[in-house]
PDB file of N, CA and C in Angstrom:
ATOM      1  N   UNK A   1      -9.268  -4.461  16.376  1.00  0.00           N
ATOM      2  CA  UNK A   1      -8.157  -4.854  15.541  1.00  0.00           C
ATOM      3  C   UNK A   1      -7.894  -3.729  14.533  1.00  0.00           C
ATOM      4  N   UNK A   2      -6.902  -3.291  14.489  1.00  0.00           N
ATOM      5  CA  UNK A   2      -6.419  -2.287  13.567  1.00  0.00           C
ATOM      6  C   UNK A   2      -5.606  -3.054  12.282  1.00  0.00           C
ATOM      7  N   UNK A   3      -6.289  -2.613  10.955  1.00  0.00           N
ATOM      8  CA  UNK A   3      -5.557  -2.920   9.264  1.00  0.00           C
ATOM      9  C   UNK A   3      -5.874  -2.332   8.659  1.00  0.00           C
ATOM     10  N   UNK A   4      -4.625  -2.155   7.506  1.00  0.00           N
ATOM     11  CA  UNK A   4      -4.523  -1.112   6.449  1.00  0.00           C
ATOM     12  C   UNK A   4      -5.684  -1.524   5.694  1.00  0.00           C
ATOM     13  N   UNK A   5      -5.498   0.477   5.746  1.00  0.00           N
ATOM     14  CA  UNK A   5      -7.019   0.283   4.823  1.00  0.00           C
ATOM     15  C   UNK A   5      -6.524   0.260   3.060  1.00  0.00           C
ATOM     16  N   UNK A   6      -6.881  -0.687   2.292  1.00  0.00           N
ATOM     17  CA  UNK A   6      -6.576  -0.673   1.328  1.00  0.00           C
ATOM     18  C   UNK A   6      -6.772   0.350   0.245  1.00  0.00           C
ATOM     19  N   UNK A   7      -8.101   0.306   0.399  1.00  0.00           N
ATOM     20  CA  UNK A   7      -8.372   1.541  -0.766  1.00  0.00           C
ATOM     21  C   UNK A   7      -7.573   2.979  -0.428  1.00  0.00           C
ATOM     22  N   UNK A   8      -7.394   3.055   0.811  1.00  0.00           N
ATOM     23  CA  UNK A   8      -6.311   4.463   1.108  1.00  0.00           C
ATOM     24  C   UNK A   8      -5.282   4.415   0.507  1.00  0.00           C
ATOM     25  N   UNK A   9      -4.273   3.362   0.605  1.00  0.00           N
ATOM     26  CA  UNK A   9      -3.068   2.938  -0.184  1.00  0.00           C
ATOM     27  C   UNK A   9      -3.310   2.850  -1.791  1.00  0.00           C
ATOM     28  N   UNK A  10      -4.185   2.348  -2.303  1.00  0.00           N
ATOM     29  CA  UNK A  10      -4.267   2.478  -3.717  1.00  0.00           C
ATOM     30  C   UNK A  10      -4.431   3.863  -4.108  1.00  0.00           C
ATOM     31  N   UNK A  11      -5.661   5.182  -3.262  1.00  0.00           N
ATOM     32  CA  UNK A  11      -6.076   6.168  -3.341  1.00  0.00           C
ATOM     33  C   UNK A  11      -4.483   7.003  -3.653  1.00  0.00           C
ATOM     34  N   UNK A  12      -3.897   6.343  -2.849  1.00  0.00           N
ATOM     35  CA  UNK A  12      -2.443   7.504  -2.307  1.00  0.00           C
ATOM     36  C   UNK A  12      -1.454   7.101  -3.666  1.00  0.00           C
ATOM     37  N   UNK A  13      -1.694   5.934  -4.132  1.00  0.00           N
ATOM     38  CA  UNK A  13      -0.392   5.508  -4.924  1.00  0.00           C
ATOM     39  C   UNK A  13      -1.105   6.020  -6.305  1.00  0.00           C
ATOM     40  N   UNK A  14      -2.160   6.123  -6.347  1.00  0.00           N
ATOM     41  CA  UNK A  14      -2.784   7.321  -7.684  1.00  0.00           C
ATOM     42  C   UNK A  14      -2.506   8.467  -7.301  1.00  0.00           C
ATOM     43  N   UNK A  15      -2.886   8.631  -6.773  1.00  0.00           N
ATOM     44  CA  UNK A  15      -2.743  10.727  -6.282  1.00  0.00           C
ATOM     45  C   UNK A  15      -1.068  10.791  -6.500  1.00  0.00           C
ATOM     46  N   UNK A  16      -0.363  10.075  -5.933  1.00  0.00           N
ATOM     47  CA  UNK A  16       1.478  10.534  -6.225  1.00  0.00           C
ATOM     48  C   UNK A  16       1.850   9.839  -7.550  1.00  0.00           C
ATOM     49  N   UNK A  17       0.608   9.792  -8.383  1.00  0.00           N
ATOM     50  CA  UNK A  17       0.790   9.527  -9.745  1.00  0.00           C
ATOM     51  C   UNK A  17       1.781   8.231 -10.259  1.00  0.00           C
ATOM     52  N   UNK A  18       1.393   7.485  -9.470  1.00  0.00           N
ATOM     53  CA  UNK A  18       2.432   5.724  -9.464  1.00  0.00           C
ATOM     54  C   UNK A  18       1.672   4.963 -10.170  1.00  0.00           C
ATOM     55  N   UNK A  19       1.724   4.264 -11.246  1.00  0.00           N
ATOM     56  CA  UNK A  19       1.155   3.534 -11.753  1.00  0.00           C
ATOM     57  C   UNK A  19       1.119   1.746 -10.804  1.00  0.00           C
ATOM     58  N   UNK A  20       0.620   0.883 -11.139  1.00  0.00           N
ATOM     59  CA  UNK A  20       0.855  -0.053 -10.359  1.00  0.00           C
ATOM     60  C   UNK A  20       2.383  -0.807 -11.021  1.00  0.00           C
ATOM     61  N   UNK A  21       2.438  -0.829 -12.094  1.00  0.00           N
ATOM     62  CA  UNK A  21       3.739  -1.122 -12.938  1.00  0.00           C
ATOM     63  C   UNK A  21       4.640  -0.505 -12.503  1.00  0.00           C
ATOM     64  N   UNK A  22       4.695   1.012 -11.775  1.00  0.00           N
ATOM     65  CA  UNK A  22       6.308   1.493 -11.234  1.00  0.00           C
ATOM     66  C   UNK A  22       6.299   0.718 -10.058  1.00  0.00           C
ATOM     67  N   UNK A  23       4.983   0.934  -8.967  1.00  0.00           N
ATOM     68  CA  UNK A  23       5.054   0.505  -7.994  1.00  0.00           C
ATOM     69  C   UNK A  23       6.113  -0.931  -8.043  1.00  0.00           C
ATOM     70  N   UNK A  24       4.986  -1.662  -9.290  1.00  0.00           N
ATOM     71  CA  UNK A  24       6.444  -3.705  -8.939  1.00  0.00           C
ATOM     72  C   UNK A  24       7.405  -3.111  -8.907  1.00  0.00           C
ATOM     73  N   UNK A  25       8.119  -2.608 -10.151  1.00  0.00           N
ATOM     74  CA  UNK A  25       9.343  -2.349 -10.724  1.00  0.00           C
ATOM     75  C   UNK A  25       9.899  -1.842  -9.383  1.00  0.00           C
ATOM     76  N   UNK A  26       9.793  -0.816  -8.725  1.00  0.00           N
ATOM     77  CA  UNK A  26      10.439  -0.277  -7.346  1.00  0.00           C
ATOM     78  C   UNK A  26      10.589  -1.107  -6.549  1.00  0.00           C
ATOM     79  N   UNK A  27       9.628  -2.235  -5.926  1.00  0.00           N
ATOM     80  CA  UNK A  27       9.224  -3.204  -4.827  1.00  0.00           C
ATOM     81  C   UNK A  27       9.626  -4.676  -5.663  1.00  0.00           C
ATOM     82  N   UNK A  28      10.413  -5.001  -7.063  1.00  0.00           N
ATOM     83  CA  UNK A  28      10.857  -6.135  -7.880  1.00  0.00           C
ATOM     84  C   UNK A  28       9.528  -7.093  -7.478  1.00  0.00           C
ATOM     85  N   UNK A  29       8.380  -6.511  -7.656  1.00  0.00           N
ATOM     86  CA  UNK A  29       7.361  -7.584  -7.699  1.00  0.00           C
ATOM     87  C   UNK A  29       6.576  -7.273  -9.624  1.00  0.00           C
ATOM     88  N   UNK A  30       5.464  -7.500  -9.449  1.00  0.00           N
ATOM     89  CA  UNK A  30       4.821  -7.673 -11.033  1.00  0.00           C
ATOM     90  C   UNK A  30       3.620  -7.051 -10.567  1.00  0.00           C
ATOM     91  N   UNK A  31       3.509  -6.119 -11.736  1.00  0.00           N
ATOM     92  CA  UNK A  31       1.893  -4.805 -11.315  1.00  0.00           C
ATOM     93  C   UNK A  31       0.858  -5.702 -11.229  1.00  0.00           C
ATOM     94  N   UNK A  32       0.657  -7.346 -11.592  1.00  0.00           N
ATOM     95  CA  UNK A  32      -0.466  -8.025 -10.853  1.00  0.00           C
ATOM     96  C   UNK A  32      -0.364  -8.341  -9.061  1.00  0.00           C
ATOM     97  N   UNK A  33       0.679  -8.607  -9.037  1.00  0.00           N
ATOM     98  CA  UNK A  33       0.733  -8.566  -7.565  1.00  0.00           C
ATOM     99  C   UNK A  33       0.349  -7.510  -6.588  1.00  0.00           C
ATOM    100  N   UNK A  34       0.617  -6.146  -7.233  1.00  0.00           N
ATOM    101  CA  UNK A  34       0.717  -5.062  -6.354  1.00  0.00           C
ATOM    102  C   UNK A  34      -1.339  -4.791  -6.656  1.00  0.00           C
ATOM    103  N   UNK A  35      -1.506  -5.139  -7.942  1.00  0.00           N
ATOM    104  CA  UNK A  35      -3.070  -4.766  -7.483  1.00  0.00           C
ATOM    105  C   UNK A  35      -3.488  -6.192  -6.803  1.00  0.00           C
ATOM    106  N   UNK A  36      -3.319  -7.170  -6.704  1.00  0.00           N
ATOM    107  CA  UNK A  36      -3.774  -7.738  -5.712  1.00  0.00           C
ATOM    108  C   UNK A  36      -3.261  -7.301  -4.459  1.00  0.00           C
ATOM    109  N   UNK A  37      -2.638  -7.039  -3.963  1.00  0.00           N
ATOM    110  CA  UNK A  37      -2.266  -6.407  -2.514  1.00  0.00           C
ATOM    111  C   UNK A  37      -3.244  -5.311  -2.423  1.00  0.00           C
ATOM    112  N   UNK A  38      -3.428  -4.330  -3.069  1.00  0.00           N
ATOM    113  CA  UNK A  38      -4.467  -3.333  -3.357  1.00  0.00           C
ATOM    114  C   UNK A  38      -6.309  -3.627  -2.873  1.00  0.00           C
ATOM    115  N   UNK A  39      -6.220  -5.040  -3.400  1.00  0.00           N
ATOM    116  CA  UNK A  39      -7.740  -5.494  -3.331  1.00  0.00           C
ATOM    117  C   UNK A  39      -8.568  -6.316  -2.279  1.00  0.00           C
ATOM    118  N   UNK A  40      -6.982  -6.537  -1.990  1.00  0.00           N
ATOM    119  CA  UNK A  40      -7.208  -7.539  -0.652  1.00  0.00           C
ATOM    120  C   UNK A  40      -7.118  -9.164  -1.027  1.00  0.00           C
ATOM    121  N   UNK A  41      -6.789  -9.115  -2.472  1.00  0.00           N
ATOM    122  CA  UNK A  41      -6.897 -11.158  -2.851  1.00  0.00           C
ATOM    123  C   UNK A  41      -5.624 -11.407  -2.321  1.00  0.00           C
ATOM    124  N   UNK A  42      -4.694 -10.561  -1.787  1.00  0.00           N
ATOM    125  CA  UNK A  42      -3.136 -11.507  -1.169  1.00  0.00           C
ATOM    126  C   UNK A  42      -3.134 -10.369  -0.017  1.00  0.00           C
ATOM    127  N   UNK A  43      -1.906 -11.253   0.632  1.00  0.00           N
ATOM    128  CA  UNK A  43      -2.044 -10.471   1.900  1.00  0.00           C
ATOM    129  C   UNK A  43      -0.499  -9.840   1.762  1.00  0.00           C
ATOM    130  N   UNK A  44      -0.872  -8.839   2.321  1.00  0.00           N
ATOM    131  CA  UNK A  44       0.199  -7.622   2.553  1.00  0.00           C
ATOM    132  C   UNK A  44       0.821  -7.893   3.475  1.00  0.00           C
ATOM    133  N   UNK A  45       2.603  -7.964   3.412  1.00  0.00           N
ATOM    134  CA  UNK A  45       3.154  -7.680   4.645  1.00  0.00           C
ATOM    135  C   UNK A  45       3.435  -6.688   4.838  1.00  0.00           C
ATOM    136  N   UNK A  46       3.899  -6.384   6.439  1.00  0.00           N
ATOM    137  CA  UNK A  46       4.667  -5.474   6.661  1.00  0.00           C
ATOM    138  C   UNK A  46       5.165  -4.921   6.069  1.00  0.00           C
ATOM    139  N   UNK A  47       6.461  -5.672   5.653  1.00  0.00           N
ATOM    140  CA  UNK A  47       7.432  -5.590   5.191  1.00  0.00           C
ATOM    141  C   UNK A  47       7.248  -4.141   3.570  1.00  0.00           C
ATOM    142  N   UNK A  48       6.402  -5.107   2.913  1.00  0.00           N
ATOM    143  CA  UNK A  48       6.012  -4.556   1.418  1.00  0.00           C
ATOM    144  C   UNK A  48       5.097  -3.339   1.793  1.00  0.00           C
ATOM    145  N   UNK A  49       4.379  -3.554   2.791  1.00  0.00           N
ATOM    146  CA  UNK A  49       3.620  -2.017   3.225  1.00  0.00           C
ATOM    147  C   UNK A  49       4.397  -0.773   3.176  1.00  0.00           C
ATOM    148  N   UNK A  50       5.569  -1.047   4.288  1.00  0.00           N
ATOM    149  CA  UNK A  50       6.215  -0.353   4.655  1.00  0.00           C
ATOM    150  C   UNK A  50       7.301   0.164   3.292  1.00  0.00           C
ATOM    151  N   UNK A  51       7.868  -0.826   2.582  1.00  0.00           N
ATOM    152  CA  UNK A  51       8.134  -0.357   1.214  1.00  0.00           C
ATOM    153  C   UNK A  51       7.212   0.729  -0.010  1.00  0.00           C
ATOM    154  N   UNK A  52       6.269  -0.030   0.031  1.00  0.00           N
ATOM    155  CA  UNK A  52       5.188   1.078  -0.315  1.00  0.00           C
ATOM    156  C   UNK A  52       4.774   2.301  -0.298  1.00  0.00           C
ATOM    157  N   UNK A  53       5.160   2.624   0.965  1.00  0.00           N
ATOM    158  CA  UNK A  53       4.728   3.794   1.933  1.00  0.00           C
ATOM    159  C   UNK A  53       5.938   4.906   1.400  1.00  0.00           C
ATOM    160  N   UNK A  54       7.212   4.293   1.314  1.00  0.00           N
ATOM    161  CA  UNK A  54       8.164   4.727   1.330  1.00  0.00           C
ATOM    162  C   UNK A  54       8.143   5.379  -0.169  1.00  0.00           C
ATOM    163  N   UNK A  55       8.168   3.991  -1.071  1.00  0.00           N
ATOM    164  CA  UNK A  55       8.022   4.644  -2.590  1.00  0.00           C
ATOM    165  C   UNK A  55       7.412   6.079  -2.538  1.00  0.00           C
ATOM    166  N   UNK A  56       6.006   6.180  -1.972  1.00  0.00           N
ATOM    167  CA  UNK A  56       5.165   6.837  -2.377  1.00  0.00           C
ATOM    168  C   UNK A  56       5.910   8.574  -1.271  1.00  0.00           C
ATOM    169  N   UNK A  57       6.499   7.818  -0.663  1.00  0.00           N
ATOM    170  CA  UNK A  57       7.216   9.518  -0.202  1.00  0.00           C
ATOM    171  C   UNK A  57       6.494  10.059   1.229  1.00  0.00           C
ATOM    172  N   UNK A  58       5.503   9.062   2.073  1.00  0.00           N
ATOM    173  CA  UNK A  58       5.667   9.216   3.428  1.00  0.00           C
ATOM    174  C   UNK A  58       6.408   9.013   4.719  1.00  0.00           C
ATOM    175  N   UNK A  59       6.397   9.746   5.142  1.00  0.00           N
ATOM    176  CA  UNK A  59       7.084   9.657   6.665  1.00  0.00           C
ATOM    177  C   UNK A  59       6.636   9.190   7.542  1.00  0.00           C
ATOM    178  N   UNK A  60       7.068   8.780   8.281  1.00  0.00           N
ATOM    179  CA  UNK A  60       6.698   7.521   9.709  1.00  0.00           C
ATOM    180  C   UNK A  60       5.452   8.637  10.226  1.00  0.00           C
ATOM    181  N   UNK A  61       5.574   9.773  10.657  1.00  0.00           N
ATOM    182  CA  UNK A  61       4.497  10.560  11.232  1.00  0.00           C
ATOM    183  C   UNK A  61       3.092  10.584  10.394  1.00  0.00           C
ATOM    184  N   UNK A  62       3.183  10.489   9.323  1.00  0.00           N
ATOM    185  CA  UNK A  62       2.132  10.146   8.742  1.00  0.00           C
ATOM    186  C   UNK A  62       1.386   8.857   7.856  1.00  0.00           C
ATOM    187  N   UNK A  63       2.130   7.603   8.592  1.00  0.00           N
ATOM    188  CA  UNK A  63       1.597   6.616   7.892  1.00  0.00           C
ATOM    189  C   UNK A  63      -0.027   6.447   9.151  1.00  0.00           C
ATOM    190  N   UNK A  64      -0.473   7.060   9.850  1.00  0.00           N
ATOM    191  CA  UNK A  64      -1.588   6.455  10.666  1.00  0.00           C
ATOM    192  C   UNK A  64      -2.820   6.443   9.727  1.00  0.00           C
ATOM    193  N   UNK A  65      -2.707   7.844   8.677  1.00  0.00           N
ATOM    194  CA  UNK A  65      -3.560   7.792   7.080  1.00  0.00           C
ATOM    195  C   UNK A  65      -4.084   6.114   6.876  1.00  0.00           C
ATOM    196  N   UNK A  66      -3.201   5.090   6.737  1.00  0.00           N
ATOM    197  CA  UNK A  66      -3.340   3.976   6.449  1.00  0.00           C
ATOM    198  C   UNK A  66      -3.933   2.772   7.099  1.00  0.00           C
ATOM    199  N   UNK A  67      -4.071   3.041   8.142  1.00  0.00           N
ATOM    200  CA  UNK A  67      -4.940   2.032   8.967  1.00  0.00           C
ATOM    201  C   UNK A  67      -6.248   2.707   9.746  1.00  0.00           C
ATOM    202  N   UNK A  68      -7.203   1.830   9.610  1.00  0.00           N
ATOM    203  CA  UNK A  68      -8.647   1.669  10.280  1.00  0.00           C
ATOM    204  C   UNK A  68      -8.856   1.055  11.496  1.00  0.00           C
ATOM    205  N   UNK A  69      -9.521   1.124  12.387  1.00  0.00           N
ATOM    206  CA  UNK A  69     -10.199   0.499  13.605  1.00  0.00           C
ATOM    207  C   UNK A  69     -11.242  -1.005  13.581  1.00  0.00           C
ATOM    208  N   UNK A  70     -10.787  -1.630  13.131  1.00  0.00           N
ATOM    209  CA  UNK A  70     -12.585  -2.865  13.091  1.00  0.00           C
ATOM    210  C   UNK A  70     -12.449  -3.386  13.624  1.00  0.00           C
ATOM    211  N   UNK A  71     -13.646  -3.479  14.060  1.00  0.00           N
ATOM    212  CA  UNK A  71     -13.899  -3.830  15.681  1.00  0.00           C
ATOM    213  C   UNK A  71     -14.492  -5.583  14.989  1.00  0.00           C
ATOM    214  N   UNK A  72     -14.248  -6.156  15.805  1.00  0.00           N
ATOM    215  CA  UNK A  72     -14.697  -7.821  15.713  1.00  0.00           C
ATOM    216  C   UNK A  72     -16.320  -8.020  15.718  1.00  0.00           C
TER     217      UNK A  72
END
């Protein structure tokens, strides 16, 4: 089963210097939400992943950065 690895996405949204507060404000959610998406206490969609990804200024060729392999 392949899922985003979280701590990569938080790693990445520090390094492009995003606070979790721009992150809501961009994605109209609330910087508690976005660190729970971060931690794993709510679940991430697609949808907001893929928003995410975008904020932060990747391209489809390099979102594979974001997901892991775990095996069952």
């Amino acid at each position: 089963m392949v899922v985003i690895n979280l701590n990569r996405l938080k790693a990445e949204r520090i390094a492009n210097g995003i606070s979790e507060a721009e992150m809501g404000e961009k994605l109209d959610k609330s910087s508690s939400i976005i660190y729970k998406y971060e931690n794993g206490s709510r679940n991430l969609s697609l949808d907001t992943f893929c928003k995410m990804i975008d904020v932060m200024g990747f391209e489809a060729k390099d979102v594979s950065i974001f997901f892991a392999d775990e095996s069952d």
